[in-house]
C-alpha atoms as a PDB file:
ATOM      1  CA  UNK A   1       5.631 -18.812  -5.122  1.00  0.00           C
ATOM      2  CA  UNK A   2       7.439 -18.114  -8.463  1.00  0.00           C
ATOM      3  CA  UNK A   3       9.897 -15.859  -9.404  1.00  0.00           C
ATOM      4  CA  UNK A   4       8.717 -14.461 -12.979  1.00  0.00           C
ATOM      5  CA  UNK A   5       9.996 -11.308 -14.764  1.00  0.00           C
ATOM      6  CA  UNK A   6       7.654  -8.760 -15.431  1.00  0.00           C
ATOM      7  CA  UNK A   7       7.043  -9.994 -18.622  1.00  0.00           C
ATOM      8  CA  UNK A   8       5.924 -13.188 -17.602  1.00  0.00           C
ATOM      9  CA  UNK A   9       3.885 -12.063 -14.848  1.00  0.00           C
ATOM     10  CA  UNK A  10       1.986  -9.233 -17.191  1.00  0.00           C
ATOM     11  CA  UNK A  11       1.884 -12.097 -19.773  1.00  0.00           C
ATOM     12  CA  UNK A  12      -0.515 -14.335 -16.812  1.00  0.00           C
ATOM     13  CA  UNK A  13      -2.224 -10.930 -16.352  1.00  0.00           C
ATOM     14  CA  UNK A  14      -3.059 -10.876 -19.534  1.00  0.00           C
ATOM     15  CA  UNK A  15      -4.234 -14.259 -20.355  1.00  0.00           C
ATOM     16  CA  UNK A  16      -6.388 -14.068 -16.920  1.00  0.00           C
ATOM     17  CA  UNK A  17      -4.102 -16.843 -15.251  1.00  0.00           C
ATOM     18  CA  UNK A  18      -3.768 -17.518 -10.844  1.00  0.00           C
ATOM     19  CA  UNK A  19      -0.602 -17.551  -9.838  1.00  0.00           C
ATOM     20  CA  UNK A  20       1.594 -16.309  -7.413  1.00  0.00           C
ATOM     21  CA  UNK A  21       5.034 -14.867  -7.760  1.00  0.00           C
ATOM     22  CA  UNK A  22       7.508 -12.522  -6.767  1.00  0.00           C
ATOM     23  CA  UNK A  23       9.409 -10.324  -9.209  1.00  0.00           C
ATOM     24  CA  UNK A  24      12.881 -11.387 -10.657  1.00  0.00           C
ATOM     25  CA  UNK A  25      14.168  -8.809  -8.883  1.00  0.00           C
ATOM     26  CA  UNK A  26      12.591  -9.481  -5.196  1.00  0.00           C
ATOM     27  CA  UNK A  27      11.212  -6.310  -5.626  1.00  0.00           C
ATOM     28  CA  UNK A  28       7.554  -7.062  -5.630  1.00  0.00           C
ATOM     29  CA  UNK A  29       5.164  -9.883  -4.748  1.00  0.00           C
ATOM     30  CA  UNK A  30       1.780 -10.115  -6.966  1.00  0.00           C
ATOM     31  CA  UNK A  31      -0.863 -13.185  -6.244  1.00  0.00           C
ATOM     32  CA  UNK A  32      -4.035 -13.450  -7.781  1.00  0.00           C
ATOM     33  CA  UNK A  33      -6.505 -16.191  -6.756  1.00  0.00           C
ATOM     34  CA  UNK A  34      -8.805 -14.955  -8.988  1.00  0.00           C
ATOM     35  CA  UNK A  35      -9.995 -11.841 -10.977  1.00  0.00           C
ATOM     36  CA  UNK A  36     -12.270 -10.093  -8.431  1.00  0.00           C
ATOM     37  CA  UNK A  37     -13.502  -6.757  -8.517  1.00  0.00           C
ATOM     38  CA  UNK A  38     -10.970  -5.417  -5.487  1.00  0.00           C
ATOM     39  CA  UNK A  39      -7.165  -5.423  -5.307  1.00  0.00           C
ATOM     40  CA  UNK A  40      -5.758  -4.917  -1.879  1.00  0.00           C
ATOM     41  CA  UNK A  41      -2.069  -3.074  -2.097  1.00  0.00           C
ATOM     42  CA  UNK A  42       0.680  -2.919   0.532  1.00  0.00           C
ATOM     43  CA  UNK A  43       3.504  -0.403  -1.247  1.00  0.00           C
ATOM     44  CA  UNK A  44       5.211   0.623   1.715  1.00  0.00           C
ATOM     45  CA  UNK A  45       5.131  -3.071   3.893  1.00  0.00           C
ATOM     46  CA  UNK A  46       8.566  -3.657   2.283  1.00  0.00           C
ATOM     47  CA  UNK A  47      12.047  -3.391   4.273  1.00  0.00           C
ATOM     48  CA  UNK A  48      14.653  -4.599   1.601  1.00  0.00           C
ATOM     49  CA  UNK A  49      17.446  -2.036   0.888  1.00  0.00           C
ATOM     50  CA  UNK A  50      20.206  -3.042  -1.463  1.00  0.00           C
ATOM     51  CA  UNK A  51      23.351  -3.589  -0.175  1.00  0.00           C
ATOM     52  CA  UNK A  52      25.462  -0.812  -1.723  1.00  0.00           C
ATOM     53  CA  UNK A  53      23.206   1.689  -0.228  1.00  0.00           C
ATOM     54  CA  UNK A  54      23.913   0.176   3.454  1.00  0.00           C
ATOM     55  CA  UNK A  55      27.369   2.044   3.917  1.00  0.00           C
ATOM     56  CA  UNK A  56      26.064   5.258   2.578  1.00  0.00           C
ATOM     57  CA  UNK A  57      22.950   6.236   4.012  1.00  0.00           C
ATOM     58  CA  UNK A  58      22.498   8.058   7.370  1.00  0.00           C
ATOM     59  CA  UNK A  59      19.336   6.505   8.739  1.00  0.00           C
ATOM     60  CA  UNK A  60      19.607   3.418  10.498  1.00  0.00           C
ATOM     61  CA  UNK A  61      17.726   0.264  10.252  1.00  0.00           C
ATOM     62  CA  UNK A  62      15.079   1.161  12.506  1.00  0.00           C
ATOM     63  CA  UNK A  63      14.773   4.441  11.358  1.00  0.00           C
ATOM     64  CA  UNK A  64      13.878   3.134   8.106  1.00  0.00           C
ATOM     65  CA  UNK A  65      11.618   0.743   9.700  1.00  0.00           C
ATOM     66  CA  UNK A  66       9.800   3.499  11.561  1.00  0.00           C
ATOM     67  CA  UNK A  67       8.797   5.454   8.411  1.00  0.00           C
ATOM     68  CA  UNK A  68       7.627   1.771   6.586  1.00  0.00           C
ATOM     69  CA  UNK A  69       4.457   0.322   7.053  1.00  0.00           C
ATOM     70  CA  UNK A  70       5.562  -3.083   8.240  1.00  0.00           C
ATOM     71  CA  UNK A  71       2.406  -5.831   8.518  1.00  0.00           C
ATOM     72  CA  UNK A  72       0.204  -4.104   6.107  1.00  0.00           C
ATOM     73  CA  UNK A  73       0.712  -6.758   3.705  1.00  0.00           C
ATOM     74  CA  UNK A  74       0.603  -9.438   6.650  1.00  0.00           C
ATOM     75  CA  UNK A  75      -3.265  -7.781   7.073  1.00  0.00           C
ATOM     76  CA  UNK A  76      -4.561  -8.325   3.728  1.00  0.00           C
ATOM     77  CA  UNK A  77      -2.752 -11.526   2.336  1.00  0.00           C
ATOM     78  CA  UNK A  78      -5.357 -13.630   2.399  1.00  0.00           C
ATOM     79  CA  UNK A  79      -7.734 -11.500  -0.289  1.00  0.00           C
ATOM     80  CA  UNK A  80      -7.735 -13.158  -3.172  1.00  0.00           C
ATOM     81  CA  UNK A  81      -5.270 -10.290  -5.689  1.00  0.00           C
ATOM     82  CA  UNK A  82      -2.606  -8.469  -3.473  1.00  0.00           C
ATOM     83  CA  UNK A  83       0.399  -6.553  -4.969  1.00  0.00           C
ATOM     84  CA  UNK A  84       3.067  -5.622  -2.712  1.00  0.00           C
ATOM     85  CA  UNK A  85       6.493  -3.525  -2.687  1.00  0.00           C
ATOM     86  CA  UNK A  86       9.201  -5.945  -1.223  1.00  0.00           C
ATOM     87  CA  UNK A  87      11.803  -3.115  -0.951  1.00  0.00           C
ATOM     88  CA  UNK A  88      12.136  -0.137   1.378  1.00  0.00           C
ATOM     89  CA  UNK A  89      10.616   3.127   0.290  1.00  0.00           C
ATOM     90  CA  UNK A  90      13.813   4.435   1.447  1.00  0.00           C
ATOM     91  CA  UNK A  91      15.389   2.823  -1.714  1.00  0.00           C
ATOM     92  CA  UNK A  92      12.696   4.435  -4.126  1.00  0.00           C
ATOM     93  CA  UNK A  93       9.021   5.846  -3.032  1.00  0.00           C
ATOM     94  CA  UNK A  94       6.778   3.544  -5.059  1.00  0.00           C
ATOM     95  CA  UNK A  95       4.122   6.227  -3.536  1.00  0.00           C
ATOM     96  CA  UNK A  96       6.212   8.998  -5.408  1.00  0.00           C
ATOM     97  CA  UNK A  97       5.824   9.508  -8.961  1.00  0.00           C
ATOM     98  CA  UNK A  98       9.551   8.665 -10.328  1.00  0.00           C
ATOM     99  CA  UNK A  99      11.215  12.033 -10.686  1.00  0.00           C
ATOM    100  CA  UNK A 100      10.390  12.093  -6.824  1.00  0.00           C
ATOM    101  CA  UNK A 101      11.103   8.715  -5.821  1.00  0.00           C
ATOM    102  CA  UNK A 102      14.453   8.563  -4.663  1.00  0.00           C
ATOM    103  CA  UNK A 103      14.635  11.168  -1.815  1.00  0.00           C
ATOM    104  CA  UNK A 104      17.548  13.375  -0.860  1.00  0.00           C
ATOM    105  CA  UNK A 105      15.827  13.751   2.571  1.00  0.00           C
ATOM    106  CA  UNK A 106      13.578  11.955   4.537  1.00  0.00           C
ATOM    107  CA  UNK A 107      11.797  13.107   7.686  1.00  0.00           C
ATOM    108  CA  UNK A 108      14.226  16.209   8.080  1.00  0.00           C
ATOM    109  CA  UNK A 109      17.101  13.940   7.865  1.00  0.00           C
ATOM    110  CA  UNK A 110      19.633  14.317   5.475  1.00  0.00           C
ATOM    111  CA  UNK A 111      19.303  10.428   4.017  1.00  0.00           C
ATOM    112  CA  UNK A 112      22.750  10.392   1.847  1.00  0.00           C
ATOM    113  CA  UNK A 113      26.107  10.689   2.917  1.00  0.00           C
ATOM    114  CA  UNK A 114      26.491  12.005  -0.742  1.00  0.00           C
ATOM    115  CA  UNK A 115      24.784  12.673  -3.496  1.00  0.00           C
ATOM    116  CA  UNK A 116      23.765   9.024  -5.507  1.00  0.00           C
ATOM    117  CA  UNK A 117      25.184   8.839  -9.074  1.00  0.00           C
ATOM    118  CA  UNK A 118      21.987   8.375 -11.619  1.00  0.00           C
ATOM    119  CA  UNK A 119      23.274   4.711 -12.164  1.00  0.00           C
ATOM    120  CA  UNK A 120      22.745   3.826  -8.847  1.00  0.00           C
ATOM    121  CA  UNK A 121      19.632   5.621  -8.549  1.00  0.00           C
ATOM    122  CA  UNK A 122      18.583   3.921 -12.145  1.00  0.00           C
ATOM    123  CA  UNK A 123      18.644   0.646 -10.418  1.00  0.00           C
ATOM    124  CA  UNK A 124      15.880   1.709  -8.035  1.00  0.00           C
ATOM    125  CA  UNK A 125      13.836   3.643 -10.896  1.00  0.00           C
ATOM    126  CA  UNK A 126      13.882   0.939 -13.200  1.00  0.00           C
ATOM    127  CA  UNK A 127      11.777  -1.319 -10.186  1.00  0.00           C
ATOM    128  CA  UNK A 128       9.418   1.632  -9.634  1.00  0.00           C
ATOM    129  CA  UNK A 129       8.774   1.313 -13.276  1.00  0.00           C
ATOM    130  CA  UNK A 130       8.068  -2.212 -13.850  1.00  0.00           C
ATOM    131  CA  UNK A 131       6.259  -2.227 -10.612  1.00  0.00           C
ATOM    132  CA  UNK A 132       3.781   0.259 -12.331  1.00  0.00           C
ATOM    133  CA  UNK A 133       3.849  -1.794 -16.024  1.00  0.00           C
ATOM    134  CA  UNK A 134       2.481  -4.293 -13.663  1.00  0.00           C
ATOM    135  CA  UNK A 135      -0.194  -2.146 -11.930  1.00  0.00           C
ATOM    136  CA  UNK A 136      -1.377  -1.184 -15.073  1.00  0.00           C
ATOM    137  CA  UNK A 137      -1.912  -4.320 -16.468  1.00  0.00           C
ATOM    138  CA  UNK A 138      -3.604  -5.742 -14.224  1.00  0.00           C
ATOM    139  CA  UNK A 139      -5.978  -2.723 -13.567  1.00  0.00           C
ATOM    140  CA  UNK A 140      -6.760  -2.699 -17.465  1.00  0.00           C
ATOM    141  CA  UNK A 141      -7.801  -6.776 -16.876  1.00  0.00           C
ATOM    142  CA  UNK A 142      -9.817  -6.270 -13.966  1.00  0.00           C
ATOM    143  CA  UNK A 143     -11.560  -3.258 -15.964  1.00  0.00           C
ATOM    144  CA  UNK A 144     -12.410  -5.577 -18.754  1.00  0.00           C
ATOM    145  CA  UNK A 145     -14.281  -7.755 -16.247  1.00  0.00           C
ATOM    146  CA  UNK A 146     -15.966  -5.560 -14.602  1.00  0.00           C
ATOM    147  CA  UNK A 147     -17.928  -2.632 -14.777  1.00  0.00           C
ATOM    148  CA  UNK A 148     -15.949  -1.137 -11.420  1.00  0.00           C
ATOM    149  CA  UNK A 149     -13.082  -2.098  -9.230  1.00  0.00           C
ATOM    150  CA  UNK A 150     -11.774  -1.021  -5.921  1.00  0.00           C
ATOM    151  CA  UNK A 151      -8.129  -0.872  -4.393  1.00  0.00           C
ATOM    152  CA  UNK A 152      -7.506  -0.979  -0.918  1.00  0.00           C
ATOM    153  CA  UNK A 153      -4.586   1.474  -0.844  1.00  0.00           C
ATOM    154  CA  UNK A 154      -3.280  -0.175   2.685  1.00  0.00           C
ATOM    155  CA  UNK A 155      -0.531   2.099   4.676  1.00  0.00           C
ATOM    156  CA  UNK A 156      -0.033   2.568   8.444  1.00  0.00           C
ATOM    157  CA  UNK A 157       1.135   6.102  10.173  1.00  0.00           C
ATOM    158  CA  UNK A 158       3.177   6.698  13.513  1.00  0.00           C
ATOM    159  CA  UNK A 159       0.284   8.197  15.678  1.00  0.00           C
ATOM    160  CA  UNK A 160       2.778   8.822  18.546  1.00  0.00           C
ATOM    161  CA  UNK A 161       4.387  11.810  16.823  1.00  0.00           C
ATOM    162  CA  UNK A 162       0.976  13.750  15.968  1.00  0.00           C
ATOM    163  CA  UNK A 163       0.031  16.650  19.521  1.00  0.00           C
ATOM    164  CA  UNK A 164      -3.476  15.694  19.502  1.00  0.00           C
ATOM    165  CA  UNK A 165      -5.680  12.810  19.515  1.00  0.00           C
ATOM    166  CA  UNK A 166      -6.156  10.621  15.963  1.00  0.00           C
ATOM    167  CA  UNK A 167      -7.918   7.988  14.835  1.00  0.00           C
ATOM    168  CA  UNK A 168      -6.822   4.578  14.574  1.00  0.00           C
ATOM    169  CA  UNK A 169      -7.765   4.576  11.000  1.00  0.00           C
ATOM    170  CA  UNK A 170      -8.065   7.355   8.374  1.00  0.00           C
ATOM    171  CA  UNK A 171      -9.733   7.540   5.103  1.00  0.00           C
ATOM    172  CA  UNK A 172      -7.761  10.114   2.511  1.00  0.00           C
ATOM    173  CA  UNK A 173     -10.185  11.141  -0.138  1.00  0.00           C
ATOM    174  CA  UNK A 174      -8.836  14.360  -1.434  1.00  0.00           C
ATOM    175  CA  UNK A 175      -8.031  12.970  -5.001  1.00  0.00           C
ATOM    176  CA  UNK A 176     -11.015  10.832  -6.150  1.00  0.00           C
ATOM    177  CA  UNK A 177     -14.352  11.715  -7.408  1.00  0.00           C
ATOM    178  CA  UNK A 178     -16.325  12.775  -3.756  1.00  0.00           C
ATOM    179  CA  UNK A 179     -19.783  13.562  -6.423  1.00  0.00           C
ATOM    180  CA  UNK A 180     -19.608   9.787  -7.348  1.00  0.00           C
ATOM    181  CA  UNK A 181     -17.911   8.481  -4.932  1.00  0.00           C
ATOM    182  CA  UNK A 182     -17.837   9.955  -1.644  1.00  0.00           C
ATOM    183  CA  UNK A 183     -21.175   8.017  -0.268  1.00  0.00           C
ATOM    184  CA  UNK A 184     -19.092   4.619  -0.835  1.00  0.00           C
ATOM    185  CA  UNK A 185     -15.800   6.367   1.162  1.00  0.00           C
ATOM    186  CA  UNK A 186     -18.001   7.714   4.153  1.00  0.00           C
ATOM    187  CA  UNK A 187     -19.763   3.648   4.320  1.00  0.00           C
ATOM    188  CA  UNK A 188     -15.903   2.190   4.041  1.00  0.00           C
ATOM    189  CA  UNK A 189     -14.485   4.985   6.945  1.00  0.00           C
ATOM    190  CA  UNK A 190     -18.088   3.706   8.918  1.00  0.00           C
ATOM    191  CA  UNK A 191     -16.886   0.319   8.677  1.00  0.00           C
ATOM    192  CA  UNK A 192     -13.503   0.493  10.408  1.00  0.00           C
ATOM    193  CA  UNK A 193     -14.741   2.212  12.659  1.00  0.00           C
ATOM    194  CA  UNK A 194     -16.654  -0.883  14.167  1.00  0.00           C
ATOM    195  CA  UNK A 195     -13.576  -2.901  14.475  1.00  0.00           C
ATOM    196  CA  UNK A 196     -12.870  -4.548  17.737  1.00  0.00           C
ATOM    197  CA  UNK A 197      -9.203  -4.725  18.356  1.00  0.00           C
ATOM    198  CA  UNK A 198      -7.716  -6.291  21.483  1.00  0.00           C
ATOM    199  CA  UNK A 199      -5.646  -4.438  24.885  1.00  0.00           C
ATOM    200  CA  UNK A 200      -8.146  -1.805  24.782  1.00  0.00           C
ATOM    201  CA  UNK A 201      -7.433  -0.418  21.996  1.00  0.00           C
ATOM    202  CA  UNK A 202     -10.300   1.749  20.423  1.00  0.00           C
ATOM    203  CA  UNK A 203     -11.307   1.737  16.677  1.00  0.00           C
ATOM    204  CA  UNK A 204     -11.974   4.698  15.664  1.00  0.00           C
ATOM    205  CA  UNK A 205     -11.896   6.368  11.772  1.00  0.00           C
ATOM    206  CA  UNK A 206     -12.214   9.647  10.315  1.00  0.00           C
ATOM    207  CA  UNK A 207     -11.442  11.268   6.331  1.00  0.00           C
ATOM    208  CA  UNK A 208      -8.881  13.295   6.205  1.00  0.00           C
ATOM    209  CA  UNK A 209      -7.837  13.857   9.300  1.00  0.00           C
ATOM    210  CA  UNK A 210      -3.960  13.090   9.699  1.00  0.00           C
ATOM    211  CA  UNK A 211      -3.946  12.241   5.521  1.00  0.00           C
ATOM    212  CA  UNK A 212      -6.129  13.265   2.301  1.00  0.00           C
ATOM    213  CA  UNK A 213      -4.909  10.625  -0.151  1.00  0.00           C
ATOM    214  CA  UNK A 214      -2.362  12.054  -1.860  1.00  0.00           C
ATOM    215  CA  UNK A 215       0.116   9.078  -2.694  1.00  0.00           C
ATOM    216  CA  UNK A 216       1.262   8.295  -6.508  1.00  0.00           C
ATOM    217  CA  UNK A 217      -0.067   5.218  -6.305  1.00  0.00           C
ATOM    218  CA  UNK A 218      -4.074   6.194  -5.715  1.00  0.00           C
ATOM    219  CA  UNK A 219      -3.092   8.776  -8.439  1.00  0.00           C
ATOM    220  CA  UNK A 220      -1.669   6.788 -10.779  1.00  0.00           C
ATOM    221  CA  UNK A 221      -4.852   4.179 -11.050  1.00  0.00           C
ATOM    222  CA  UNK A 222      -6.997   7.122 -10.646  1.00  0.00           C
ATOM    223  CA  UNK A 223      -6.271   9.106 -13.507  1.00  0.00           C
ATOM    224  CA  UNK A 224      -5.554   6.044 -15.695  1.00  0.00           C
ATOM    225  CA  UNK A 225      -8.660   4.004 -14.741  1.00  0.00           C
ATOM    226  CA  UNK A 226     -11.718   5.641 -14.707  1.00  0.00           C
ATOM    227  CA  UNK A 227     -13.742   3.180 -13.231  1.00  0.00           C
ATOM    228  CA  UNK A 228     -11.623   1.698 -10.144  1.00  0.00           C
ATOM    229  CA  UNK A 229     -11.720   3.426  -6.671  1.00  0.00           C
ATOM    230  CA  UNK A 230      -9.141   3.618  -4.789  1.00  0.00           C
ATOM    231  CA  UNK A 231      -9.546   3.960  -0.746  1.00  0.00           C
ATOM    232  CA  UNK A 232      -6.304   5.514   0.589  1.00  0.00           C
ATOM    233  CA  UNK A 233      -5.978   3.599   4.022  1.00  0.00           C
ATOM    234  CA  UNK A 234      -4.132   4.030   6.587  1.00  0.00           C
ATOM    235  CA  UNK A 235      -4.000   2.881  10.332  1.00  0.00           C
ATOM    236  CA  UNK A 236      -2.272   4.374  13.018  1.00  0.00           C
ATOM    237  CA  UNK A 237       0.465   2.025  14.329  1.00  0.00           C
ATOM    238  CA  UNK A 238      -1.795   0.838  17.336  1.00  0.00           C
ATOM    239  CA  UNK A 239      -0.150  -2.770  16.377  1.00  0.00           C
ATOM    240  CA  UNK A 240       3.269  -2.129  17.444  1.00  0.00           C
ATOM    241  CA  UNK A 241       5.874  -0.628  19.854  1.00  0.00           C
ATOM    242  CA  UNK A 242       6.781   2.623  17.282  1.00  0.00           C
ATOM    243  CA  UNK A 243      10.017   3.325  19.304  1.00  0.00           C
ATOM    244  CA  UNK A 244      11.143  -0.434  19.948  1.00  0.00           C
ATOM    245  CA  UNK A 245       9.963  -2.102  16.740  1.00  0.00           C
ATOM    246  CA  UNK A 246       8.044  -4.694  18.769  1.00  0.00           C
ATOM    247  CA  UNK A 247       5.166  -6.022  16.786  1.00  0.00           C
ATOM    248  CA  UNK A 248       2.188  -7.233  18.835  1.00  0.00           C
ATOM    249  CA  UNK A 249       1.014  -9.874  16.895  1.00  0.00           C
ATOM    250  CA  UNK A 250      -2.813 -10.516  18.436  1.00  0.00           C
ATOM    251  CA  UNK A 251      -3.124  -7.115  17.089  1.00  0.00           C
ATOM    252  CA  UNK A 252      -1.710  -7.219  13.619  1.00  0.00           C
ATOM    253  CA  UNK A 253      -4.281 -10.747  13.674  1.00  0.00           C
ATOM    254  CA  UNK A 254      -7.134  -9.392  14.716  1.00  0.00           C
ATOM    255  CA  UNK A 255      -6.907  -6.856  12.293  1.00  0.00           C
ATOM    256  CA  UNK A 256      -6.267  -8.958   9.547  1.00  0.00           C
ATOM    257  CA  UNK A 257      -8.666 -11.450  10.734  1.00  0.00           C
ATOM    258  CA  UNK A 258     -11.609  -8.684  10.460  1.00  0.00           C
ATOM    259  CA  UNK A 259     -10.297  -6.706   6.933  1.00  0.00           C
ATOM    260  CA  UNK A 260     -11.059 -10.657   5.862  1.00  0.00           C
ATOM    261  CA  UNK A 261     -14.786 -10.248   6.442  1.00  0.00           C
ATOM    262  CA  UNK A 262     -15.241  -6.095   5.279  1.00  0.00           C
ATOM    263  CA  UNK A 263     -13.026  -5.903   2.535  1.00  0.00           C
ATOM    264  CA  UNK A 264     -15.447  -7.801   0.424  1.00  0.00           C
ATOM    265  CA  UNK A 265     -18.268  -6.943   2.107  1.00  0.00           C
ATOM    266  CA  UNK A 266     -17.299  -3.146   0.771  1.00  0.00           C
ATOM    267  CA  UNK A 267     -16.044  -4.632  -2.521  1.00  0.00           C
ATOM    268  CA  UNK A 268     -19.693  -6.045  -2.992  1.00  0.00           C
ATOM    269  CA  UNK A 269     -21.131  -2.833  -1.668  1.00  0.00           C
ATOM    270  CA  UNK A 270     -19.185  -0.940  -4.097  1.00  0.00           C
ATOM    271  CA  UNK A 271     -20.301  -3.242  -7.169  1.00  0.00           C
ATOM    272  CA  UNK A 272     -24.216  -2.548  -6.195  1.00  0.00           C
ATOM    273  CA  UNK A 273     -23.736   1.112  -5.839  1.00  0.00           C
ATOM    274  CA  UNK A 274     -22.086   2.177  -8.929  1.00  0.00           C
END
């Protein structure tokens, strides 16, 4: 993997180079195998937080962990363009539009011991920015290649604090276009809902249902490209221990193993539809 600056890695965007790299930074990994029609995104897999924020934040490690989406990069690395945040949404919200993404509170916790100065909260803004010079380039290549494109917007949820029953996965479609494509959302909610995950644990899927979609990040490349889908989704945290952090691995795989066979298959739907 290289390290490139965002220059560098917008400049291979550009010229419609593979490659893989990770920011200068470490804030973000990009690889592109080659320029498909889909991008699969993991924004909130990362877990880096800079070490000056360490002393002065409330939340502990694992309480950060418990609001990230850890493994949802780990279930869709092996499709051929992924873009992924490296550092903790706790740092900045690449979700959040930036005059949101630093939070003051998280959860109903009180996240600061005291109030950040804007330098130190510059250092965090300035990677939510490049990380969206980069989304944009690349969205404006893939739209010059094809007549449509689709993002897997991939993000997991801690089912364990909801009062009722969930599904495993939900599908948030409240911001895109449900006229011209709501047919294509229903067929990709249809499709998780067949997956066969191990230890008993049932697939199930549903729109809407614990989230609509709301995140900056469908927003962003849905009001800026208007012809790339983006599918807002999210599984419930059926792959891990939510209170001990334990990962179970042959479920994180499985998952992983069977996104390789309908992410494409969707992506290919999606191309025929439109």
């Amino acid at each position: 993997m290289l390290k490139l600056t965002v220059a560098e890695i917008i400049a291979k965007i550009q010229k419609g180079e593979v490659f893989e790299a990770v920011s200068a930074d470490y804030s973000f990994s990009i690889k592109i195998e080659s320029y498909v029609n889909y991008v699969c995104g993991a924004v909130h897999d990362g877990h880096q937080f800079r070490k000056s924020l360490w002393e002065v934040c409330w939340h502990s490690e694992y309480e950060r962990w418990y609001e990230e989406d850890p493994c949802t990069l780990q279930m869709v690395q092996s499709h051929p363009i992924v873009i992924a945040g490296r550092d903790s949404r706790f740092e900045y919200d690449l979700n959040r539009a930036e005059d949101t993404a630093i939070y003051t509170d998280a959860w109903g916790k009180e996240l600061w011991k005291f109030p950040l100065d804007q330098e130190t909260k510059e250092v965090g803004l300035k990677k939510h920015r490049d990380f969206y010079k980069v989304v944009g380039a690349l969205m404006q290549k893939l739209e010059s290649l094809h007549e449509n494109v689709v993002v897997f917007d991939m993000h997991s949820y801690n089912w364990k604090r909801w009062e009722r029953e969930v599904p495993t996965w939900n599908l948030g479609t409240a911001n895109i276009d449900a006229d011209r494509f709501g047919t294509i959302a229903k067929s990709w909610s249809d499709k998780l809902g067949t997956m066969q995950l191990p230890n008993g644990i049932k697939s199930t899927s549903a729109i809407n249902d614990t989230f609509q979609g709301n995140g900056y990040f469908l927003k962003y490349i849905t009001q800026n490209f208007k012809n790339t889908l983006v599918l807002a989704t999210e599984i419930a945290k059926v792959y891990c221990d939510e209170y001990t952090g334990v990962i179970y691995p042959e479920v994180v795989a499985a998952v992983a193993a069977q996104l390789t066979e309908l992410i494409p298959l969707q992506a290919t739907e999606f191309e025929k539809s439109v």
